[in-house]
Protein backbone atom coordinates (compact mmCIF):
# COMPACT_ATOMS: atom_id res chain seq x y z
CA UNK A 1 152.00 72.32 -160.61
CA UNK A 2 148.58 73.29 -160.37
CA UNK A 3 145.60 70.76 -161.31
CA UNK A 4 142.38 72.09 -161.90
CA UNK A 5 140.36 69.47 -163.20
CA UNK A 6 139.83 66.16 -161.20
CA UNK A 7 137.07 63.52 -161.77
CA UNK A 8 136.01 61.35 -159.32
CA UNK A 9 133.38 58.40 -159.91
CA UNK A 10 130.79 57.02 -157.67
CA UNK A 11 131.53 53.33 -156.07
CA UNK A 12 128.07 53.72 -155.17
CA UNK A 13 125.29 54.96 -153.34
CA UNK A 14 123.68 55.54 -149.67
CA UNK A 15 120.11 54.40 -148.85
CA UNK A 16 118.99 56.20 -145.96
CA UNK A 17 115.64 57.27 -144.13
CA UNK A 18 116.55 61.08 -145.01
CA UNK A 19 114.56 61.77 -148.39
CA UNK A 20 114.40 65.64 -147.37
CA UNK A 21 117.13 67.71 -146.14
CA UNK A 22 114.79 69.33 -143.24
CA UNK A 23 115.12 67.80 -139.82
CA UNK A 24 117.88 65.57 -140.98
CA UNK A 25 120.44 64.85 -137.89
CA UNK A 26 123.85 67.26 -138.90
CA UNK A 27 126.11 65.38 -137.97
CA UNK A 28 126.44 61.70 -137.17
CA UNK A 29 126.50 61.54 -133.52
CA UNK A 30 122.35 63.22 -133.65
CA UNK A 31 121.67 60.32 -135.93
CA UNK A 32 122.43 57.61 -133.19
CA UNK A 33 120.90 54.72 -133.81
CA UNK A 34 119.68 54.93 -137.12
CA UNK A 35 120.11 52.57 -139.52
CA UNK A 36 120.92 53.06 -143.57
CA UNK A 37 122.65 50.66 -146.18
CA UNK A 38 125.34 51.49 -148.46
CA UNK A 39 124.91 49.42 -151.92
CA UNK A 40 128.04 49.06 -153.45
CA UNK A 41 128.59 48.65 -157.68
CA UNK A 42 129.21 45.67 -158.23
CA UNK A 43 132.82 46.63 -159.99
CA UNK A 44 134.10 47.47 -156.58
CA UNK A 45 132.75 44.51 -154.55
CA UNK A 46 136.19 42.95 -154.51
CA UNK A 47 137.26 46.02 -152.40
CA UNK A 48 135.51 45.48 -149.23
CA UNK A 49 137.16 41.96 -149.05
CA UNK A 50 138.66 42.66 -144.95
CA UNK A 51 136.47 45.62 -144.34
CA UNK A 52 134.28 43.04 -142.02
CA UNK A 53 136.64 43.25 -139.29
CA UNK A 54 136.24 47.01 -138.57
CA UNK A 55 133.68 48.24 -136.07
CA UNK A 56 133.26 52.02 -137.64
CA UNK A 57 134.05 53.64 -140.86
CA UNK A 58 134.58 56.93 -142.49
CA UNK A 59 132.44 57.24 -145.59
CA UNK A 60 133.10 60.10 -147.66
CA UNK A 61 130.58 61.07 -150.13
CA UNK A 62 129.08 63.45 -152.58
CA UNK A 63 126.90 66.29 -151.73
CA UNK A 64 124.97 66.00 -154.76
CA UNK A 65 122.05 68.37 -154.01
CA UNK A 66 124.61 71.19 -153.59
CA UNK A 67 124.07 74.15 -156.20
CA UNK A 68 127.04 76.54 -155.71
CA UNK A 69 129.92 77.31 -152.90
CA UNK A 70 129.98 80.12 -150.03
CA UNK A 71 132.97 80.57 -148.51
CA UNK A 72 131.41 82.09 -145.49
CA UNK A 73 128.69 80.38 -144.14
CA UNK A 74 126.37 80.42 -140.58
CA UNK A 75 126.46 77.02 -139.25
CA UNK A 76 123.85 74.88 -138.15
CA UNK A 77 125.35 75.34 -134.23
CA UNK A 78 126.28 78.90 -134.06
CA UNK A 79 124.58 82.49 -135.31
CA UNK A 80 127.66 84.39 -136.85
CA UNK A 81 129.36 83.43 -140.22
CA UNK A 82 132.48 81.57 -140.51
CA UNK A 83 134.64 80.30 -142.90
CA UNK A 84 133.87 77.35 -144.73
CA UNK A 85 136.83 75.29 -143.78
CA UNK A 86 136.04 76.17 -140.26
CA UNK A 87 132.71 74.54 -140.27
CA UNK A 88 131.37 71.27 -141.50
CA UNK A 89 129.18 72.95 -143.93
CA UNK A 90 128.02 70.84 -147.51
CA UNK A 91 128.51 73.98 -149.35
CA UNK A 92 131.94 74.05 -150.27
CA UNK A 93 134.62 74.41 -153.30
CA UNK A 94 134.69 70.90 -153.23
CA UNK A 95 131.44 69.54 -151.82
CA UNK A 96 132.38 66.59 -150.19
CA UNK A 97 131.20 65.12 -146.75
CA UNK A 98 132.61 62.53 -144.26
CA UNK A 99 130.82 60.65 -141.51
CA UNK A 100 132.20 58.30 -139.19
CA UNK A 101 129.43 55.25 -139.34
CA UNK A 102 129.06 51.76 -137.42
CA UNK A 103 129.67 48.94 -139.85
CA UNK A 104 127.00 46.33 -138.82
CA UNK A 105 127.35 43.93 -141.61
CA UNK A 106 128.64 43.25 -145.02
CA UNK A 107 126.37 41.03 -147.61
CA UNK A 108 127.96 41.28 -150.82
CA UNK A 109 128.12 44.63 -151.91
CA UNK A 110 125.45 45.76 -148.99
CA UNK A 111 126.60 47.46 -146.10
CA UNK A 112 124.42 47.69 -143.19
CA UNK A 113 125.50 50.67 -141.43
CA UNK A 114 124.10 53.02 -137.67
CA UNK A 115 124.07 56.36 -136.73
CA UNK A 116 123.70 57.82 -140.32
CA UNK A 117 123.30 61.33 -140.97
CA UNK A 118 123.63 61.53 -144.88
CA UNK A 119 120.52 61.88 -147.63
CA UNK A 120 119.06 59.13 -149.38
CA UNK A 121 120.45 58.73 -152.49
CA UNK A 122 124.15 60.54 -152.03
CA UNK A 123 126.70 58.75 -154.22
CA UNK A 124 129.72 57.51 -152.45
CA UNK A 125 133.27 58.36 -153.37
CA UNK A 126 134.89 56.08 -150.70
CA UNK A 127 135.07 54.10 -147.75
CA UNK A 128 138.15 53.79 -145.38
CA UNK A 129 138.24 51.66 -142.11
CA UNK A 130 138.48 53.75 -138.42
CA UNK A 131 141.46 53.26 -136.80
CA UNK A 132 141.57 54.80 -133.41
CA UNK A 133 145.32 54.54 -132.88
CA UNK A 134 146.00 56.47 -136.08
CA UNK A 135 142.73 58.71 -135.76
CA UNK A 136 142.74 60.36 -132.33
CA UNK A 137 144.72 62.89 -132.26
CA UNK A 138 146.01 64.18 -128.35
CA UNK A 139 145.47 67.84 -127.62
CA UNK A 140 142.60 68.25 -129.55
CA UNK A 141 140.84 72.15 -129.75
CA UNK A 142 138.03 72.68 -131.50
CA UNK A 143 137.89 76.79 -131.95
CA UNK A 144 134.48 78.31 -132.15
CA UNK A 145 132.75 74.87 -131.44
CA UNK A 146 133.83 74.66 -127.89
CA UNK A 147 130.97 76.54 -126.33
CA UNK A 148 128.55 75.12 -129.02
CA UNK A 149 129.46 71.85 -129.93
CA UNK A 150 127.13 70.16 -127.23
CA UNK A 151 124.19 70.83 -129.02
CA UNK A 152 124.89 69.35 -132.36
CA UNK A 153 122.86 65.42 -131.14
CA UNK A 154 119.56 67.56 -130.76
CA UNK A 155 120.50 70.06 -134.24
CA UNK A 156 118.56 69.06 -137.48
CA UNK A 157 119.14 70.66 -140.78
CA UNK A 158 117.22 72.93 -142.83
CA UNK A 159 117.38 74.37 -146.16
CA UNK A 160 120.19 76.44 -145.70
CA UNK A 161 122.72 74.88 -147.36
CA UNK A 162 120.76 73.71 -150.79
């Protein structure tokens, strides 16, 4: 069975530093330190009820400034096209991102979060808490990113993937 149509609704929306996608940090880990909120609609307050006892969390959002899909793409950290599912690229089928954020605090349906790397105004499909015991995976490789992957803290974005 094949489903081809599937609607997912903003539970709300990030407020970040990052108004233009130049020089924004790609990935999380180049955004250390900075701080962003994450206002929450009110509808799905109830939700975060326990989320204050997790240090990190993965937020997965809505690339809303994305116009179309490649499915080959040059990444930010490397010169030579790759596949889209190889890379962490916003241009995608289905253009959804994940970060991995530090939760500093919860005040009703604001969360205070650090080291976010995602444009003001993104609408937010979800939040789940990080678990290290069921998220680190042994025996990690990382493919082309190996030789690369060092640089990514001093990488910024351009206009590449509008």
């Amino acid at each position: 069975m094949q489903i081809n149509n599937i609607q997912f609704h903003s539970i709300g929306m990030v407020h970040s530093p990052f108004t233009e996608l130049k020089d924004m940090p790609i990935q999380p880990s180049g955004a250390s330190g900075v701080e962003g909120t994450l206002i929450i609609h009110p509808e799905y307050t109830k939700g975060l009820c326990d989320l204050a006892g997790f240090s990190h969390i993965y937020l997965l959002y809505f690339f809303h400034r994305v116009k179309e899909f490649q499915l080959k793409v040059t990444p930010f950290l490397d010169n030579q096209p790759r596949g889209i599912f190889a890379t962490r690229a916003p241009r995608r089928p289905n253009p959804i991102g994940l970060s991995i954020l530090l939760l500093v605090e919860i005040n009703n349906e604001v969360l205070r979060v650090r080291n976010i790397d995602i444009l003001d105004g993104t609408p937010i499909l979800d939040i789940k808490p990080y678990v290290p015991a069921f998220d680190q995976p042994k025996n990690v490789k990382i493919g082309w990113l190996t030789n690369v992957g060092k640089g990514v803290k001093s990488k910024r974005s351009d206009e590449r993937f509008k």
